[in-house]
N, C-alpha and C. Protein backbone atom coordinates (compact mmCIF):
# COMPACT_ATOMS: atom_id res chain seq x y z
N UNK A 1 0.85 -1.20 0.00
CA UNK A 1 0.00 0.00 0.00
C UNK A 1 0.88 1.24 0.00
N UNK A 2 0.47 1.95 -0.76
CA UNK A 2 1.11 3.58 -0.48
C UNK A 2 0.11 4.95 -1.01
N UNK A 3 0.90 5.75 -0.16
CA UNK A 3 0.12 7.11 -0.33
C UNK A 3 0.58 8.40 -1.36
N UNK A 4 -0.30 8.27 -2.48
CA UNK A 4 0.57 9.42 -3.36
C UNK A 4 0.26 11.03 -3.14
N UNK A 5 1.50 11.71 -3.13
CA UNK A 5 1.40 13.44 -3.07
C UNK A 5 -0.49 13.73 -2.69
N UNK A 6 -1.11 13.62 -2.86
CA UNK A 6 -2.43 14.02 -2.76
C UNK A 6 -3.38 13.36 -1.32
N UNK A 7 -2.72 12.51 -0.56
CA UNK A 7 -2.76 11.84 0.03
C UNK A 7 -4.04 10.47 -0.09
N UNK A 8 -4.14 10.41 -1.56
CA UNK A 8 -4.78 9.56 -2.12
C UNK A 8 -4.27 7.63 -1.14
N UNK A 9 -5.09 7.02 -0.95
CA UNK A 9 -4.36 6.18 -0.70
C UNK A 9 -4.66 4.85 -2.25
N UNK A 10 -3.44 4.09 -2.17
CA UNK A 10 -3.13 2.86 -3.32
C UNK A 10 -2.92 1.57 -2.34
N UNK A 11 -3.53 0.57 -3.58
CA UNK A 11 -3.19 -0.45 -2.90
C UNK A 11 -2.04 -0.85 -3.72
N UNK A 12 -1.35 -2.63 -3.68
CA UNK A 12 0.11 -3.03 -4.44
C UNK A 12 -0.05 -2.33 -5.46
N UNK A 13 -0.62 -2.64 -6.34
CA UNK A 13 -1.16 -2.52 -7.78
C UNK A 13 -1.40 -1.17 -8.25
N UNK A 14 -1.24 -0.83 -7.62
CA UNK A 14 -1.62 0.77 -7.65
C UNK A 14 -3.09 1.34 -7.86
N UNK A 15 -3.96 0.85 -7.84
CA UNK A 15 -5.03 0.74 -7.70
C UNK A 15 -5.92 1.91 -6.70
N UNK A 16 -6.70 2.55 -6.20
CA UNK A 16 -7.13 2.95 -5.57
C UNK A 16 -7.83 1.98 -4.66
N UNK A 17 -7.74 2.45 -3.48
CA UNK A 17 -8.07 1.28 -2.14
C UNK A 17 -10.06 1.58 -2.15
N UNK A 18 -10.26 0.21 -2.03
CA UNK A 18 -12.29 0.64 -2.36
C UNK A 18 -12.69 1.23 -1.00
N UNK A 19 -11.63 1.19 -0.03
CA UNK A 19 -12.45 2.03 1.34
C UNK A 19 -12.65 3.34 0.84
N UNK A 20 -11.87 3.90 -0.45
CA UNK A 20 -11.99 5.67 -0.47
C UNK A 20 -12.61 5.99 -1.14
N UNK A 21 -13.70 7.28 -0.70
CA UNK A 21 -14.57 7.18 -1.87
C UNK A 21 -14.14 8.37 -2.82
N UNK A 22 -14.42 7.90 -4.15
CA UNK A 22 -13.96 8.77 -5.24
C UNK A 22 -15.69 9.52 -6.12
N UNK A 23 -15.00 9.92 -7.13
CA UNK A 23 -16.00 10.75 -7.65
C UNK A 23 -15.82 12.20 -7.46
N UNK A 24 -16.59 13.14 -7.88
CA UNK A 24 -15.95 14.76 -7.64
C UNK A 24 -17.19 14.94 -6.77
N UNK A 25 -16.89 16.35 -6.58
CA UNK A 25 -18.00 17.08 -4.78
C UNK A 25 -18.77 17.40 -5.78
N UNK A 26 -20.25 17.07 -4.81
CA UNK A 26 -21.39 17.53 -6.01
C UNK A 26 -22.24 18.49 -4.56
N UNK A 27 -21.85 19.46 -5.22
CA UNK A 27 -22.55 20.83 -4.03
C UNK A 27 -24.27 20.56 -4.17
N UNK A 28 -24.41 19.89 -2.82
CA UNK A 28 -26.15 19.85 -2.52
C UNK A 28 -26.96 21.03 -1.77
N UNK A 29 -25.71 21.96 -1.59
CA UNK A 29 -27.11 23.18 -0.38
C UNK A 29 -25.98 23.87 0.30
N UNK A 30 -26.59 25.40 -0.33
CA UNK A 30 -25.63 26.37 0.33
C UNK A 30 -26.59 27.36 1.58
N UNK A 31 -25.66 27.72 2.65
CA UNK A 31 -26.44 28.59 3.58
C UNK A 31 -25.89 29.76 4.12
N UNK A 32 -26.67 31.01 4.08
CA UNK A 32 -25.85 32.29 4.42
C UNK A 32 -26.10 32.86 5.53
N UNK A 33 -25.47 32.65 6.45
CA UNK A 33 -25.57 33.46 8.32
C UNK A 33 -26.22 34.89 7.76
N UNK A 34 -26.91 35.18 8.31
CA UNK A 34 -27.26 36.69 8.56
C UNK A 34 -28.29 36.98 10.17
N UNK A 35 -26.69 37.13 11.08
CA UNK A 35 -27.32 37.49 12.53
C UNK A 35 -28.25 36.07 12.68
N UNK A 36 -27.61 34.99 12.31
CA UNK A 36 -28.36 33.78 12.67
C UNK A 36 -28.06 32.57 14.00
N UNK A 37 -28.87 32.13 15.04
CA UNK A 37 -29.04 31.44 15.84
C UNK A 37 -28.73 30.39 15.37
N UNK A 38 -28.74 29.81 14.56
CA UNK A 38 -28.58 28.87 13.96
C UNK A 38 -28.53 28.08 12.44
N UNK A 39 -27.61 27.39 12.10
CA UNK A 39 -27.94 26.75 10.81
C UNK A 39 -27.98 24.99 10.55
N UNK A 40 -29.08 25.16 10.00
CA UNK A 40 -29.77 23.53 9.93
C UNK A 40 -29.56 22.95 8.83
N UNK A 41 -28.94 21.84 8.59
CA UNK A 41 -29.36 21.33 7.26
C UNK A 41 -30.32 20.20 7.69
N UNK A 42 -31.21 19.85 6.97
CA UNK A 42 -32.39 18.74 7.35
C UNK A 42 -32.98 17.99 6.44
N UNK A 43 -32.30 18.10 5.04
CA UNK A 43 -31.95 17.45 3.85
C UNK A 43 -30.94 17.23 3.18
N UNK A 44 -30.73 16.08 1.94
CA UNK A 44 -29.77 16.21 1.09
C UNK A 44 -28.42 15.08 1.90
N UNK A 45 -28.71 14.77 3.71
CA UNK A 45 -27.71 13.64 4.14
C UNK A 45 -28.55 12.19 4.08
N UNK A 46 -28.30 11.25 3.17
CA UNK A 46 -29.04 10.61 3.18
C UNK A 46 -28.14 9.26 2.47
N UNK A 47 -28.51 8.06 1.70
CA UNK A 47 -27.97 7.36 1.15
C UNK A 47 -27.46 7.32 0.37
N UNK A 48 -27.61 8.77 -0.62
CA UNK A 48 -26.70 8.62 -1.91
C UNK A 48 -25.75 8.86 -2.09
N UNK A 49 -25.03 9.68 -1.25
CA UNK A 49 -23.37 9.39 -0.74
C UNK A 49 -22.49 8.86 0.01
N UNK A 50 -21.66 8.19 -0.34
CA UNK A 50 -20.94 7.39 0.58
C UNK A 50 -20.34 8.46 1.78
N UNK A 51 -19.73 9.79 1.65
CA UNK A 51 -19.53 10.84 3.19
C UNK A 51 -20.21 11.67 2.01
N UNK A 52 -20.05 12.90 3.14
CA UNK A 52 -20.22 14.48 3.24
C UNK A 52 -19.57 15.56 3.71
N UNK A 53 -19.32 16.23 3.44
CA UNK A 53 -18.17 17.25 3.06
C UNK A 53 -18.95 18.87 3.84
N UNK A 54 -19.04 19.17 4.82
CA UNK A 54 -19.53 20.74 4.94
C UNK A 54 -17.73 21.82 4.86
N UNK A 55 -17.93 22.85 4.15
CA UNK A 55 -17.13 23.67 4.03
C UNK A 55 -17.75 24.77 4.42
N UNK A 56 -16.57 25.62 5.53
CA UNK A 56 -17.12 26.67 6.45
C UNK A 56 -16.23 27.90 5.97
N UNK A 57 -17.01 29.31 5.45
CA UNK A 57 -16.18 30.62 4.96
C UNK A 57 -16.86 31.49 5.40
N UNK A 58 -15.79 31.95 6.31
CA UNK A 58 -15.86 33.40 7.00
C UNK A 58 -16.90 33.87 8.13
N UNK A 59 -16.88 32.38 8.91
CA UNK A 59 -18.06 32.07 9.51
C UNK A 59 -17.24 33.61 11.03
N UNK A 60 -18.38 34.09 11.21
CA UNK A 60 -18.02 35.57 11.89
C UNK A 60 -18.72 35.30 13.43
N UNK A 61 -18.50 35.06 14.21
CA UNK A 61 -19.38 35.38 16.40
C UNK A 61 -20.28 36.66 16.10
N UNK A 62 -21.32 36.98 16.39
CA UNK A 62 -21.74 38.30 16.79
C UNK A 62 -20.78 38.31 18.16
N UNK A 63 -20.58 37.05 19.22
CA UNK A 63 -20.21 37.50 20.28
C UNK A 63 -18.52 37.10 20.36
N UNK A 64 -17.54 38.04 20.89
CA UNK A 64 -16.01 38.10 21.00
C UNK A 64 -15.98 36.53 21.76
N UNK A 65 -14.93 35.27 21.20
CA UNK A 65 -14.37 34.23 22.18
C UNK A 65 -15.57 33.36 21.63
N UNK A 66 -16.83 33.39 20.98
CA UNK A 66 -17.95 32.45 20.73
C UNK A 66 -16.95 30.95 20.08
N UNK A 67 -17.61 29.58 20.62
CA UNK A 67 -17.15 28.64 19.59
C UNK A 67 -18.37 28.34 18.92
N UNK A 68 -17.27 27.41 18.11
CA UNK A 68 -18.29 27.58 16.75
C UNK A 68 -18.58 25.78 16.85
N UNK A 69 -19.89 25.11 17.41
CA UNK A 69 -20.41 24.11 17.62
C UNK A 69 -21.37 23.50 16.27
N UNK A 70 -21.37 21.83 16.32
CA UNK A 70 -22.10 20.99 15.67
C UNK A 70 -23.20 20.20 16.80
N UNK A 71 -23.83 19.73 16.11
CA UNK A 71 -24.75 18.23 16.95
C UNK A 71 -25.51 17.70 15.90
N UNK A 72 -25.79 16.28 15.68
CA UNK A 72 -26.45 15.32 14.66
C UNK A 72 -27.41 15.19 14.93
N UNK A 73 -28.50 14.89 14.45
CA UNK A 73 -30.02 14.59 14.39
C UNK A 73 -30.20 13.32 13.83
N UNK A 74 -31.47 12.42 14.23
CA UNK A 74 -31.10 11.08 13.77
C UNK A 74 -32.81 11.41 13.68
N UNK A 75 -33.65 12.44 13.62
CA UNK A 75 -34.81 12.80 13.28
C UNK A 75 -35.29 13.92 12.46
N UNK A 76 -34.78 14.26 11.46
CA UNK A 76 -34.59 15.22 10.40
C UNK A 76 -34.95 16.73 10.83
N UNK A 77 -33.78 16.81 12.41
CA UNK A 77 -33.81 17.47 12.83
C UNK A 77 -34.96 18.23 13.68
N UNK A 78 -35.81 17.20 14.79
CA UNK A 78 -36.90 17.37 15.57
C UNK A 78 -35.66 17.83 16.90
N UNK A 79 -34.75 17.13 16.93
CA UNK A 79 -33.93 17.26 17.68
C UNK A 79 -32.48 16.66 17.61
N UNK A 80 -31.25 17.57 18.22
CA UNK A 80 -30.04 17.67 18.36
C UNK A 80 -29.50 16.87 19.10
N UNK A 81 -29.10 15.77 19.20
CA UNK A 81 -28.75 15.32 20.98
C UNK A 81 -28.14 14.14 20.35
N UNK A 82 -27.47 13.97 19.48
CA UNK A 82 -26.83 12.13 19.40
C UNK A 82 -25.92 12.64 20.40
N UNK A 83 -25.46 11.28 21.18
CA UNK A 83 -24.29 10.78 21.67
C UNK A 83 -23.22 10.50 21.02
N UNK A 84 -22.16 11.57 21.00
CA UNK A 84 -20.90 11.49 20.76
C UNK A 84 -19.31 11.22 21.92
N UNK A 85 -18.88 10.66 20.95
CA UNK A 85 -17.45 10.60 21.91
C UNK A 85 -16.06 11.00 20.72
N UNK A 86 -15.65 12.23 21.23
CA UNK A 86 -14.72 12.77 20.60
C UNK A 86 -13.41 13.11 21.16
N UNK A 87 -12.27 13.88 20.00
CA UNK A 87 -10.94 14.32 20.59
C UNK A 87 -10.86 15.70 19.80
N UNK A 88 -10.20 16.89 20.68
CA UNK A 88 -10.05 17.81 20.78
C UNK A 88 -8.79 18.33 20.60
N UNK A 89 -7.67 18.88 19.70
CA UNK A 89 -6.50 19.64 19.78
C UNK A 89 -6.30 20.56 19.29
N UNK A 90 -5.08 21.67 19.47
CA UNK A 90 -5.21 22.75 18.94
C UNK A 90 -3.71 23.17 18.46
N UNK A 91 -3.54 23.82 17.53
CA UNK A 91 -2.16 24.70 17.69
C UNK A 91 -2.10 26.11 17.42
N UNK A 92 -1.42 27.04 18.18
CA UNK A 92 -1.83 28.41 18.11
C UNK A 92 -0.18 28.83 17.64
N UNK A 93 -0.63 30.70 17.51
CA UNK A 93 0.39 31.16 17.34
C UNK A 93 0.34 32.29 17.05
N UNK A 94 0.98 33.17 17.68
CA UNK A 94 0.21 34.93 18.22
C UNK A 94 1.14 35.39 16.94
N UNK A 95 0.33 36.86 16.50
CA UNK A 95 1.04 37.69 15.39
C UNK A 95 1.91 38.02 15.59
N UNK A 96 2.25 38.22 17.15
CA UNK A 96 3.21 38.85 17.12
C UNK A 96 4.39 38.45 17.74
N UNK A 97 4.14 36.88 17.08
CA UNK A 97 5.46 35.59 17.34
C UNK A 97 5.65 35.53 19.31
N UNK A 98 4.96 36.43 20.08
CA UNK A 98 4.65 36.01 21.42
C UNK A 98 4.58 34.32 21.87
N UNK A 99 3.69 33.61 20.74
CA UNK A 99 3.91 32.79 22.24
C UNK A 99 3.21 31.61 21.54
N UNK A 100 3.47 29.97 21.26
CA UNK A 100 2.95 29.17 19.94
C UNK A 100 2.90 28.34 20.92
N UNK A 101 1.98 26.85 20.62
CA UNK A 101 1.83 25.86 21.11
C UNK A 101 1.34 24.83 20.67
N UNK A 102 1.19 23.48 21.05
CA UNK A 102 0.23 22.57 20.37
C UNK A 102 0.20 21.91 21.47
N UNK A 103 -1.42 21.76 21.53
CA UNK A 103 -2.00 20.67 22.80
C UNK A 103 -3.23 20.24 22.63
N UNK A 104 -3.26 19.13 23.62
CA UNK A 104 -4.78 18.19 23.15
C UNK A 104 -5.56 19.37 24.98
N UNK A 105 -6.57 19.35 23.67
CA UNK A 105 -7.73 20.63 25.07
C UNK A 105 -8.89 19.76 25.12
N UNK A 106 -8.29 18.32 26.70
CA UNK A 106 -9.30 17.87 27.18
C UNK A 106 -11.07 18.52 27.91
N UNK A 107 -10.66 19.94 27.89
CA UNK A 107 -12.08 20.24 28.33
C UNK A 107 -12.32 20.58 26.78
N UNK A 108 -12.45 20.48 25.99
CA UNK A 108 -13.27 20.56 24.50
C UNK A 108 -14.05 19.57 23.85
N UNK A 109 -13.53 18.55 24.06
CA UNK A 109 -13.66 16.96 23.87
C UNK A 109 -14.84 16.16 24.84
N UNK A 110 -15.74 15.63 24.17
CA UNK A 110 -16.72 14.84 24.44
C UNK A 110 -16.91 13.18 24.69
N UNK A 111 -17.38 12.89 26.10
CA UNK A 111 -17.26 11.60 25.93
C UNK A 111 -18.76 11.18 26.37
N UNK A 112 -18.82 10.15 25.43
CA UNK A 112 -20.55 9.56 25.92
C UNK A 112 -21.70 11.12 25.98
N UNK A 113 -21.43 12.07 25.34
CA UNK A 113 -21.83 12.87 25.59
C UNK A 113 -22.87 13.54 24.02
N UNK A 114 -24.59 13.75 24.94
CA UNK A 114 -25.35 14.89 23.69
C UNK A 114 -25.28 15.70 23.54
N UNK A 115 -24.18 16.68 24.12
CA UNK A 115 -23.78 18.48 24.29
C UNK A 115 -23.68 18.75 23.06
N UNK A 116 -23.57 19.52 22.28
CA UNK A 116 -22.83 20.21 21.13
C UNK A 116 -21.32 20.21 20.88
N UNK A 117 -21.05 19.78 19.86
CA UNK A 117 -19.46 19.47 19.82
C UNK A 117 -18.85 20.87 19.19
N UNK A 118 -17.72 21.51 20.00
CA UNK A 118 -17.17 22.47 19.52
C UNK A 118 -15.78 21.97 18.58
N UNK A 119 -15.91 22.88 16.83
CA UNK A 119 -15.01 22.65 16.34
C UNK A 119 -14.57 24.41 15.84
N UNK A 120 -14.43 25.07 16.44
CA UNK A 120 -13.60 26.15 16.27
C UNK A 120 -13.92 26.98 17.66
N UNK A 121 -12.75 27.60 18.00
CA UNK A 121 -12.49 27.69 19.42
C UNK A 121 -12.33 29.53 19.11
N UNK A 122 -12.66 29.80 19.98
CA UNK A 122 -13.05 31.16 20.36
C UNK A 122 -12.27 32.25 19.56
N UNK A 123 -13.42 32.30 18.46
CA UNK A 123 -13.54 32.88 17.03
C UNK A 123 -13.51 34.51 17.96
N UNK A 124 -12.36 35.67 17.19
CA UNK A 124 -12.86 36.74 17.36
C UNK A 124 -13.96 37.65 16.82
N UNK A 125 -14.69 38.42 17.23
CA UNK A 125 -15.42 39.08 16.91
C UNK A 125 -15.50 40.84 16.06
N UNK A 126 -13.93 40.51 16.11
CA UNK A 126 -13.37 42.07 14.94
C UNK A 126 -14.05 41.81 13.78
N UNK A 127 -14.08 43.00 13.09
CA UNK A 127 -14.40 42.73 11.58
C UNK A 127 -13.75 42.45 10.50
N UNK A 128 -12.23 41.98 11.07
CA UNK A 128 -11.45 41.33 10.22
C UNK A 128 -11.21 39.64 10.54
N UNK A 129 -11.89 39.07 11.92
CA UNK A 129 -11.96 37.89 12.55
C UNK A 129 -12.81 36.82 12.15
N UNK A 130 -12.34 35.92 11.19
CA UNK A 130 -13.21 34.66 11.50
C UNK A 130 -12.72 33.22 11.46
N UNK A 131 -13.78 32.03 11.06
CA UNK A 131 -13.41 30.52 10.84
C UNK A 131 -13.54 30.47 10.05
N UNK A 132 -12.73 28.98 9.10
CA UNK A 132 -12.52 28.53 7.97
C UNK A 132 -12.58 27.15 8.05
N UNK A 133 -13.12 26.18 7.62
CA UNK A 133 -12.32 24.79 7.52
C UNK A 133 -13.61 24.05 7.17
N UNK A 134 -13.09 22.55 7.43
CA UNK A 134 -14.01 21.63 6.76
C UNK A 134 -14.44 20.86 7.75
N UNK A 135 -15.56 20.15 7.65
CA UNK A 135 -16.05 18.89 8.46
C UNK A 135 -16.59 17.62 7.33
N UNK A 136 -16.37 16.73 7.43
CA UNK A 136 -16.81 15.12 6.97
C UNK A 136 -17.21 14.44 7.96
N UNK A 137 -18.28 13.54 7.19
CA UNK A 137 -18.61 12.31 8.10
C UNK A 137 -18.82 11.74 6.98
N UNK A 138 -18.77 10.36 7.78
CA UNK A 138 -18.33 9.33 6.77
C UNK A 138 -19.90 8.21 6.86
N UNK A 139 -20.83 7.82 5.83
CA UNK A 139 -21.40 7.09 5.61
C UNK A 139 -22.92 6.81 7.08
N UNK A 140 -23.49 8.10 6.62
CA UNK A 140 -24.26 8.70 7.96
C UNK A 140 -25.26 7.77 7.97
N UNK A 141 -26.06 7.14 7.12
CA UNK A 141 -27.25 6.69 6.30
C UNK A 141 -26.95 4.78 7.35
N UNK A 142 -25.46 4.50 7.71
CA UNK A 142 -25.73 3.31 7.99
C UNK A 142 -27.01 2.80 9.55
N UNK A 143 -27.04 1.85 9.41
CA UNK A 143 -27.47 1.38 10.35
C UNK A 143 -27.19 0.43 11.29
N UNK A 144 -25.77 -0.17 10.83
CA UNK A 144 -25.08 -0.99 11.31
C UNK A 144 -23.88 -0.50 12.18
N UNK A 145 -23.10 0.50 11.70
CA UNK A 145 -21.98 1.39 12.41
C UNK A 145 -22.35 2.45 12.78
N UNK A 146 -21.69 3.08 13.71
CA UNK A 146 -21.58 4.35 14.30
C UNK A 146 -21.05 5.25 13.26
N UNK A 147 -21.21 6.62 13.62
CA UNK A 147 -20.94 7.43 12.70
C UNK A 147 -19.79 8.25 12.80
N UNK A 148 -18.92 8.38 12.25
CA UNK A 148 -16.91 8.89 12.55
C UNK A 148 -17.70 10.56 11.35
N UNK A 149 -16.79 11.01 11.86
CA UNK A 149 -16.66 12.75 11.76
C UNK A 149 -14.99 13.19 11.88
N UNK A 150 -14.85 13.61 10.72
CA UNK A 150 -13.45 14.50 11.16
C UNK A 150 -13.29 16.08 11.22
N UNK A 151 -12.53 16.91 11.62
CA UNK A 151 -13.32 18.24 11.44
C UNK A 151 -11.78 19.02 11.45
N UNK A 152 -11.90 20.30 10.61
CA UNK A 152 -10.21 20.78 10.51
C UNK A 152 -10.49 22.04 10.51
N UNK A 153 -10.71 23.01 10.86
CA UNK A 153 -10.65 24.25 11.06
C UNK A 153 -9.53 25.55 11.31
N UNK A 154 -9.65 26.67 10.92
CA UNK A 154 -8.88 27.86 11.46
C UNK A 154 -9.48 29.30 11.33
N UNK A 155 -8.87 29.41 12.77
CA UNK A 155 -9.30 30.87 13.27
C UNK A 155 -9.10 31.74 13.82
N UNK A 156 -9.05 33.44 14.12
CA UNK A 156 -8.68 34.29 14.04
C UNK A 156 -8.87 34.29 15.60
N UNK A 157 -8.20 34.44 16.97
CA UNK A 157 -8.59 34.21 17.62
C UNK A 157 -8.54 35.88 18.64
N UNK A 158 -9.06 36.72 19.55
CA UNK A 158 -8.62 38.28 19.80
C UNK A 158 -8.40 38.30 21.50
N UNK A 159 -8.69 37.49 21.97
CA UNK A 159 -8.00 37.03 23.42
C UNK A 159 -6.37 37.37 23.70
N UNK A 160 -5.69 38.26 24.34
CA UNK A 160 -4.73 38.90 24.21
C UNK A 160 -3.92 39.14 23.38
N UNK A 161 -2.95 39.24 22.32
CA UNK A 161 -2.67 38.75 21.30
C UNK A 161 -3.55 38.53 20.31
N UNK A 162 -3.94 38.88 19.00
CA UNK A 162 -4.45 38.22 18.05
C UNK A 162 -3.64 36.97 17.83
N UNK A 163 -4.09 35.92 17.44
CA UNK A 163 -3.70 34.77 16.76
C UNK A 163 -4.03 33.77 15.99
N UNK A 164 -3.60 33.05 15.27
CA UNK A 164 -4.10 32.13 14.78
C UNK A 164 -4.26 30.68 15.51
N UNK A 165 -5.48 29.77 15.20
CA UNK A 165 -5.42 28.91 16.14
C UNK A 165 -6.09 27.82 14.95
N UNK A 166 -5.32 26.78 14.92
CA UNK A 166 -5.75 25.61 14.40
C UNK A 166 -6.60 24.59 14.95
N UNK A 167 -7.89 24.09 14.77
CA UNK A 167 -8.24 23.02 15.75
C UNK A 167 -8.64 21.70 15.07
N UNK A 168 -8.25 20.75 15.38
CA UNK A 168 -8.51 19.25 14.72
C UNK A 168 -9.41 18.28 15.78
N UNK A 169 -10.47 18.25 15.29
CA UNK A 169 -11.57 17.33 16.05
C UNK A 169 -11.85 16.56 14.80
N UNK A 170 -12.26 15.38 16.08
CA UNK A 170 -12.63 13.87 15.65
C UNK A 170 -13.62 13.07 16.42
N UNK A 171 -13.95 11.86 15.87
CA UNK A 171 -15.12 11.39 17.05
C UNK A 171 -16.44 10.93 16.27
N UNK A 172 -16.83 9.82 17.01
CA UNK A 172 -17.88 9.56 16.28
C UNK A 172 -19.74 9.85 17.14
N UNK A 173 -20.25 9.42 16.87
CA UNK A 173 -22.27 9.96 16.80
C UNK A 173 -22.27 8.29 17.07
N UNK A 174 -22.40 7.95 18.63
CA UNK A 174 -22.63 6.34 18.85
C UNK A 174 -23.99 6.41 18.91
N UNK A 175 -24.78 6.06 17.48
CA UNK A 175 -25.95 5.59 17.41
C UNK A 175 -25.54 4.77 15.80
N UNK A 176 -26.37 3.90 15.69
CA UNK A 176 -26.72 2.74 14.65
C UNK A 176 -28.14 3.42 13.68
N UNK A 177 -28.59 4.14 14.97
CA UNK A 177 -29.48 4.78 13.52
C UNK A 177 -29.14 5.87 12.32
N UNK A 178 -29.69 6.18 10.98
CA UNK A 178 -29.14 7.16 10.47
C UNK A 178 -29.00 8.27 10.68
N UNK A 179 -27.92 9.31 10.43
CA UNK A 179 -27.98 10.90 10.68
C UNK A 179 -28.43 11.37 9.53
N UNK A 180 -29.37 12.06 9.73
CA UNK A 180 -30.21 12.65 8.49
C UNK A 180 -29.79 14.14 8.61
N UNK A 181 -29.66 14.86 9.85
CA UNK A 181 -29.96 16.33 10.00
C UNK A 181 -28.47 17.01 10.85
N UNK A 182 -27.92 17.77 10.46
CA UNK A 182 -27.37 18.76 11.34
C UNK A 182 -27.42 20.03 11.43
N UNK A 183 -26.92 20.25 12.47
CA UNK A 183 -26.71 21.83 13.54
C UNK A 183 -25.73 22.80 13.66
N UNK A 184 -25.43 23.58 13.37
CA UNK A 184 -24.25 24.46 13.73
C UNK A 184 -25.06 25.89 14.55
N UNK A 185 -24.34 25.81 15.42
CA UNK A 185 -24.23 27.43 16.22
C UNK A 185 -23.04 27.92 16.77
N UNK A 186 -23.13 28.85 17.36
CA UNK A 186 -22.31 29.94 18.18
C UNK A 186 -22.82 29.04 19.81
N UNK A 187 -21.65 29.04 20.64
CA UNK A 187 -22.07 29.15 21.74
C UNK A 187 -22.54 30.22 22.63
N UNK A 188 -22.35 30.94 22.47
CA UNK A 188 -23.44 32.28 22.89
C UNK A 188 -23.35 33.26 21.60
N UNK A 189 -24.32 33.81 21.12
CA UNK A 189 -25.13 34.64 20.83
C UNK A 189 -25.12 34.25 19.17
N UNK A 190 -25.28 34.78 18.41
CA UNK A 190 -25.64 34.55 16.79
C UNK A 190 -24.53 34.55 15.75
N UNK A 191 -24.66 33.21 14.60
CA UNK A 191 -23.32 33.63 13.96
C UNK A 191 -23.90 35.31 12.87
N UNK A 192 -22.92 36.18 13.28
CA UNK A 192 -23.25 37.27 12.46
C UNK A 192 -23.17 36.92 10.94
N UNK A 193 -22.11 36.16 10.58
CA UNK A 193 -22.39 36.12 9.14
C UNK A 193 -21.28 34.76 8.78
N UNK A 194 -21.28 34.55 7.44
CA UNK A 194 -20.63 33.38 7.11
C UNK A 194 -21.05 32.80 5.86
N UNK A 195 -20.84 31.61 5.27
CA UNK A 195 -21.70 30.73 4.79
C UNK A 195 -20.89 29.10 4.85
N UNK A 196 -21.82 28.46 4.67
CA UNK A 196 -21.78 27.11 4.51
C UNK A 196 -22.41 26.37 3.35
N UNK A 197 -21.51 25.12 2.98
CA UNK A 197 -21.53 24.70 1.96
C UNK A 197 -21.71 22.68 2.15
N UNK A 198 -22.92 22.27 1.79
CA UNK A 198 -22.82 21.17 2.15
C UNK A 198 -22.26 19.86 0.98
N UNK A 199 -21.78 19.43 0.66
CA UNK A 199 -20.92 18.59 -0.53
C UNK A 199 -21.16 17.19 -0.58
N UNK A 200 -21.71 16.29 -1.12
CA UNK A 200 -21.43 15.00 -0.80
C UNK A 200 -20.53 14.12 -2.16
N UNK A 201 -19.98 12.64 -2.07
CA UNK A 201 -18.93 12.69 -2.42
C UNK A 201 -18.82 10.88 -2.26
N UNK A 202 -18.91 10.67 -3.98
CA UNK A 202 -19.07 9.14 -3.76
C UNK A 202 -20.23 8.69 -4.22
N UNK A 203 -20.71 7.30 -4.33
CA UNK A 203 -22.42 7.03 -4.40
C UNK A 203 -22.52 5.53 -4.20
């Protein structure tokens, strides 16, 4: 097996390995924050893709330090609450070369838990401040496995120092039933603006 420049994976033969799913992103549903409590998707996750792809631009806090949270629906979004168990890390690094790090941020991270999973960590609220990045889950529709999520984000962070802060969450939605619906918010107050892009990928 090996992995080429793209981080494609091969099997001997060079072959593409059948765990990965191929095909190009076929954009199913775009959504635009405006001073919004929340954004739902409650269609479009379903069986005809093997994962799903959300891409996050310029997602903005109305409130300074807000994270920027998910939660799955396994009821086309009647309600938020699967049980997840996840991992949380970060790496920062102030503008003004002050002060860099990389660490796993056990209070971020979810275990056995229906809370809201935070994947961008305390987004500033300037008007030059926001998040960027992607989230996948992989094959939501089963009914046999649990559901794995990876999530990669970056963001502008205004807590002493401006900085940049990388965060990598993971973790799966321990239910067997399907995820049809998700959630994104602010942990306190409204995302002022942004958009989101939902992708699926495979068939």
């Amino acid at each position: 097996m090996a992995v080429v420049s793209n981080g494609t994976t091969l099997i001997d033969n060079g072959t593409l390995d059948a765990a990965v799913p191929t095909g190009k992103m076929t954009l199913l549903s775009t959504q635009t924050a405006s001073a919004s409590a929340t954004i739902s998707f409650t269609s479009g996750i379903d069986s005809t893709y093997d994962s799903y792809v959300f891409k996050f631009y310029n997602i903005h806090p109305a409130t300074d330090g807000a994270l920027f949270m998910f939660n799955f629906s396994i009821d086309t979004g009647s309600n938020y609450n699967v049980t997840k168990t996840t991992t949380f890390f970060t790496a920062t690094h102030q503008e003004n070369g002050g002060d860099s790090g990389l660490s796993y941020a056990a209070g971020q991270d979810l275990a056995q838990s229906t809370a809201f999973q935070n994947i961008a960590h305390a987004t500033g609220n300037d008007s030059d401040e926001n998040a960027n990045g992607e989230m996948s889950i992989f094959n939501p529709s089963s009914t046999v496995f649990v559901k794995h999520f990876l999530c990669h984000t970056s963001n502008t962070t205004s807590t002493g120092s401006p900085e940049n802060r990388q965060s990598i969450t993971a973790g799966y939605g321990n239910t067997t039933s399907a995820i049809d619906a998700i959630q994104f918010k602010m942990s306190s107050g409204n995302i002022d603006s942004g958009v989101i892009k939902l992708y699926g990928i495979g068939g």
